[in-house]
Protein backbone atom coordinates (compact mmCIF):
# COMPACT_ATOMS: atom_id res chain seq x y z
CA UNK A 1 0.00 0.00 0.00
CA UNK A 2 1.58 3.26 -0.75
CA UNK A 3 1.73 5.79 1.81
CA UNK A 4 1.77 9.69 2.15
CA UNK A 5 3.44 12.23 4.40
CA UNK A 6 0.61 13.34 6.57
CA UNK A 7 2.41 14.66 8.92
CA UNK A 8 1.24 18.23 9.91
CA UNK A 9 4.69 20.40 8.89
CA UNK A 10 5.68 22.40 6.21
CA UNK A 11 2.90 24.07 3.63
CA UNK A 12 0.36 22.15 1.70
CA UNK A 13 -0.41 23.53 -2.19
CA UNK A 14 -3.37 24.66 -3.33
CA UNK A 15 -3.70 22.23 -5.67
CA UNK A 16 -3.66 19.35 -3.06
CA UNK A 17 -5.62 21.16 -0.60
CA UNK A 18 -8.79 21.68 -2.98
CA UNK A 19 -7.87 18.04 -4.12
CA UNK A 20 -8.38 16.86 -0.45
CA UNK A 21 -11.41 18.81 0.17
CA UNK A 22 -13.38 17.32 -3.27
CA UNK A 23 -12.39 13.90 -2.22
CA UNK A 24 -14.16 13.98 0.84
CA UNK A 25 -17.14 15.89 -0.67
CA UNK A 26 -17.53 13.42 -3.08
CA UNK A 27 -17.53 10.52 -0.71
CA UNK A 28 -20.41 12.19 1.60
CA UNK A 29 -22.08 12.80 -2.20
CA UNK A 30 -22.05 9.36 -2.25
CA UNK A 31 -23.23 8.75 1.34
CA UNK A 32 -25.91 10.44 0.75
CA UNK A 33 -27.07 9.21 -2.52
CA UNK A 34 -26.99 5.52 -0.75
CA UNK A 35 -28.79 6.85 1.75
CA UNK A 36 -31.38 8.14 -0.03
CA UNK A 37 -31.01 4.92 -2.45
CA UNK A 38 -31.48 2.44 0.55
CA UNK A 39 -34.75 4.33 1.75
CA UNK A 40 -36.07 4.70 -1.29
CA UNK A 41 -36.04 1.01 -2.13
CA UNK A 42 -37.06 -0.25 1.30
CA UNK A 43 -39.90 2.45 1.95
CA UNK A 44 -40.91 4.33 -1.31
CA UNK A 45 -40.65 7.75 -2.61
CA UNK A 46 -42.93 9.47 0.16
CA UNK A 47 -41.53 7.53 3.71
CA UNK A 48 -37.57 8.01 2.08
CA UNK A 49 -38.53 11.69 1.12
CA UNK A 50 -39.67 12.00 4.58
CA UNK A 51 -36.83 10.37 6.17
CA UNK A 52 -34.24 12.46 4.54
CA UNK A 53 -36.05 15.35 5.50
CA UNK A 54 -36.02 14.25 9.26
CA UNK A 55 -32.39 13.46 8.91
CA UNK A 56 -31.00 16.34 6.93
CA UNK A 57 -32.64 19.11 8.99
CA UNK A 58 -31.57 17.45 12.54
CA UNK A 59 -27.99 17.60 10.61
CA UNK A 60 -28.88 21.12 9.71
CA UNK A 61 -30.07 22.15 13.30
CA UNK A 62 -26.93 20.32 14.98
CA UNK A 63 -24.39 22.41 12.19
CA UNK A 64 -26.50 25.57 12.88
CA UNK A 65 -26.45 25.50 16.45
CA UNK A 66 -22.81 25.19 16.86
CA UNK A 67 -21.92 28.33 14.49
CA UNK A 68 -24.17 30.09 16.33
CA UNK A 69 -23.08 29.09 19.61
CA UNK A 70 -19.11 30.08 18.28
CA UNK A 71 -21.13 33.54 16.94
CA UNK A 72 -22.25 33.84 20.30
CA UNK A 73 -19.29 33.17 22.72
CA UNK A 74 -17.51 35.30 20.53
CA UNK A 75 -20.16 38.14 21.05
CA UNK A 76 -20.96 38.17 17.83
CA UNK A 77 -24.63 38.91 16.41
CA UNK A 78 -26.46 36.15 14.57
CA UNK A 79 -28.69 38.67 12.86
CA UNK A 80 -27.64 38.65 8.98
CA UNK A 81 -26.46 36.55 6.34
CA UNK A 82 -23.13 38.15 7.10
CA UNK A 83 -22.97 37.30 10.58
CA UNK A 84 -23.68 33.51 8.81
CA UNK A 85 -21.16 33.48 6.63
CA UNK A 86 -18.77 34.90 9.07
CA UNK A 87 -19.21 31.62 11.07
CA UNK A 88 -20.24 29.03 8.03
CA UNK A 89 -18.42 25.91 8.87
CA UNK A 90 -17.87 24.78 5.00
CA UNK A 91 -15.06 24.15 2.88
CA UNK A 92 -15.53 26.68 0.53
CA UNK A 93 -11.67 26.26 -1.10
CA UNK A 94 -12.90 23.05 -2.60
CA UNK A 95 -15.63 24.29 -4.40
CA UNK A 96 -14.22 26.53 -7.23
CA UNK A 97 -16.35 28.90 -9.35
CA UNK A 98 -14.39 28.74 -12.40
CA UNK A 99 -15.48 24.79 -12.89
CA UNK A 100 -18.91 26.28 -13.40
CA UNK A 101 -21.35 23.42 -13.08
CA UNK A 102 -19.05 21.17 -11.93
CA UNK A 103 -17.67 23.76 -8.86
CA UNK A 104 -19.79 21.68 -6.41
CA UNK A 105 -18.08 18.33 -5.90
CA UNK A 106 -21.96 17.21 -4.57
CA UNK A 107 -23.24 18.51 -7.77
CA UNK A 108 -20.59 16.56 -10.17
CA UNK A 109 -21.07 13.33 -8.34
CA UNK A 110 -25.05 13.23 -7.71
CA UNK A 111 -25.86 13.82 -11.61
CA UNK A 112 -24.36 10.86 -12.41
CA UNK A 113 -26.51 9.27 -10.94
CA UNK A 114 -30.14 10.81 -12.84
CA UNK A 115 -29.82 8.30 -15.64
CA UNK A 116 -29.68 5.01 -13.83
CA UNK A 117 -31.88 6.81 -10.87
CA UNK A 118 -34.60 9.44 -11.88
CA UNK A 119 -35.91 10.05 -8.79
CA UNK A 120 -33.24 11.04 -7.67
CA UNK A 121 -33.54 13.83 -9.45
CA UNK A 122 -35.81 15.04 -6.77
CA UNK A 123 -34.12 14.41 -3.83
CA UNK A 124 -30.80 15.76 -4.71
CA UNK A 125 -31.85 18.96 -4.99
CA UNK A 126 -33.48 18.20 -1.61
CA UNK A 127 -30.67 18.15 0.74
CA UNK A 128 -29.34 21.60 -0.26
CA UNK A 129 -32.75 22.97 0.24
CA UNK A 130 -33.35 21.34 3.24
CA UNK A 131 -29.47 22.32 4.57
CA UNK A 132 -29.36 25.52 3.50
CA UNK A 133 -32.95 26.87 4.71
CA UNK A 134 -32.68 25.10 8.30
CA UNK A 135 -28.78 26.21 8.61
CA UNK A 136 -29.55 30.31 8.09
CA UNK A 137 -33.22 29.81 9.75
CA UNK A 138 -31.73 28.45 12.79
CA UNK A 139 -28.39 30.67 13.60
CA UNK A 140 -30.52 33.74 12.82
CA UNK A 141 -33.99 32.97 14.19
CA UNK A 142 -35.33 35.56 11.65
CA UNK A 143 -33.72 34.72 8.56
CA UNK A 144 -35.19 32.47 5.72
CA UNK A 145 -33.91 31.87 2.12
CA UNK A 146 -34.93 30.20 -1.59
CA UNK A 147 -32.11 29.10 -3.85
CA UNK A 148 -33.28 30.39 -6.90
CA UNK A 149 -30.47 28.29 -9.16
CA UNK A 150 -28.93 25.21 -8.20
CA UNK A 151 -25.88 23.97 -10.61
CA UNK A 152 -27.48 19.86 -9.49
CA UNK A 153 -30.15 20.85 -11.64
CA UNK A 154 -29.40 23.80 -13.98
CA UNK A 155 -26.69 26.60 -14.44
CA UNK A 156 -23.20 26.93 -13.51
CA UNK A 157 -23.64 28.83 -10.19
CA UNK A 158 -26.20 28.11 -6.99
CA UNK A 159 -27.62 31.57 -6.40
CA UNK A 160 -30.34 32.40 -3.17
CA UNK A 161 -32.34 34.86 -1.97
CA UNK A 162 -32.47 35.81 2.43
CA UNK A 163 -35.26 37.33 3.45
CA UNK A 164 -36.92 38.21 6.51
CA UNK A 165 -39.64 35.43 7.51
CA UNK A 166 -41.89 36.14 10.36
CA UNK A 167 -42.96 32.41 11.14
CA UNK A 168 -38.92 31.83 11.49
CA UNK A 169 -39.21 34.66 14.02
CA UNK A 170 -42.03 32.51 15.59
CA UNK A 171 -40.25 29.39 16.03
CA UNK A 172 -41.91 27.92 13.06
CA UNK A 173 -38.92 26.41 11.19
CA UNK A 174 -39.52 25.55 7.21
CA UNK A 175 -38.58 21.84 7.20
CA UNK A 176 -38.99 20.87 11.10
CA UNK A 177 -40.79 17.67 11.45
């Protein structure tokens, strides 16, 4: 078996440090597409789509709660998608927007699996909705967003819109189960 330095010294390139990154995004691509794969097949489209909504917002909640918990001990304000980003606990070096469609590893790996798997057309698409929504709804408490382009489906960006949403700012969170 060949083996790498991994010891912590010296400088690590670009190159291998966005190479790192996409290798691991792509294997929790594929998680989740055999996730979604195994529930599908044992329980049908509703009870998976269901599931992975259960599942990917108590993920959601669990990220969310920790940046704003870091936001907070740091006394910083949770208020605004800036305050967000400021404390976003994603990789972004590993997803480059020069690749255009293919800039989201999660986005190269899940399309190729629409042919063989349709429906999972569906629930792709899904688990950045779900993620996305619960992760700004629940570090805020105020904010909401839509993504109004996602590169799984179409384009060669994902682009949203934040808002204010007043049933956030009730407790009323858009995917809670």
């Amino acid at each position: 078996m060949a083996t790498r330095d991994r010891s912590l010294e010296g400088t690590v390139s670009k190159e291998r440090e966005v190479d790192q990154i996409r290798k691991a995004a792509r294997q929790f691509a594929m998680q989740y597409f055999h996730f979604c794969k195994t529930l599908y097949e044992g329980f049908g489209h509703d009870k998976a789509k269901e599931l992975v909504q259960k599942t990917v917002y108590e993920l959601a909640e669990d990220r969310a709660g920790q940046m704003r918990s870091k936001a907070i001990e740091a006394g910083c304000p949770t208020d605004t998608v800036e305050d967000f980003m400021a404390f976003i606990d994603l990789p972004f070096d590993g997803w480059i927007s020069e690749w255009g469609e293919d800039h989201c590893p999660y986005a190269e790996v899940w399309r190729k699996y629409f042919d063989e798997y349709p429906w999972f057309k569906e629930f792709a698409p899904f688990y950045c909705d779900v993620i996305d929504t619960t992760t700004i709804e629940k570090f805020t408490h105020k904010l909401s967003h839509n993504i109004t382009q996602n590169v799984i489906v179409s384009g060669d960006a994902c682009l949203r819109k934040y808002y204010e949403d007043e049933k956030v700012k009730q407790g009323e969170y858009t995917y809670a189960v």
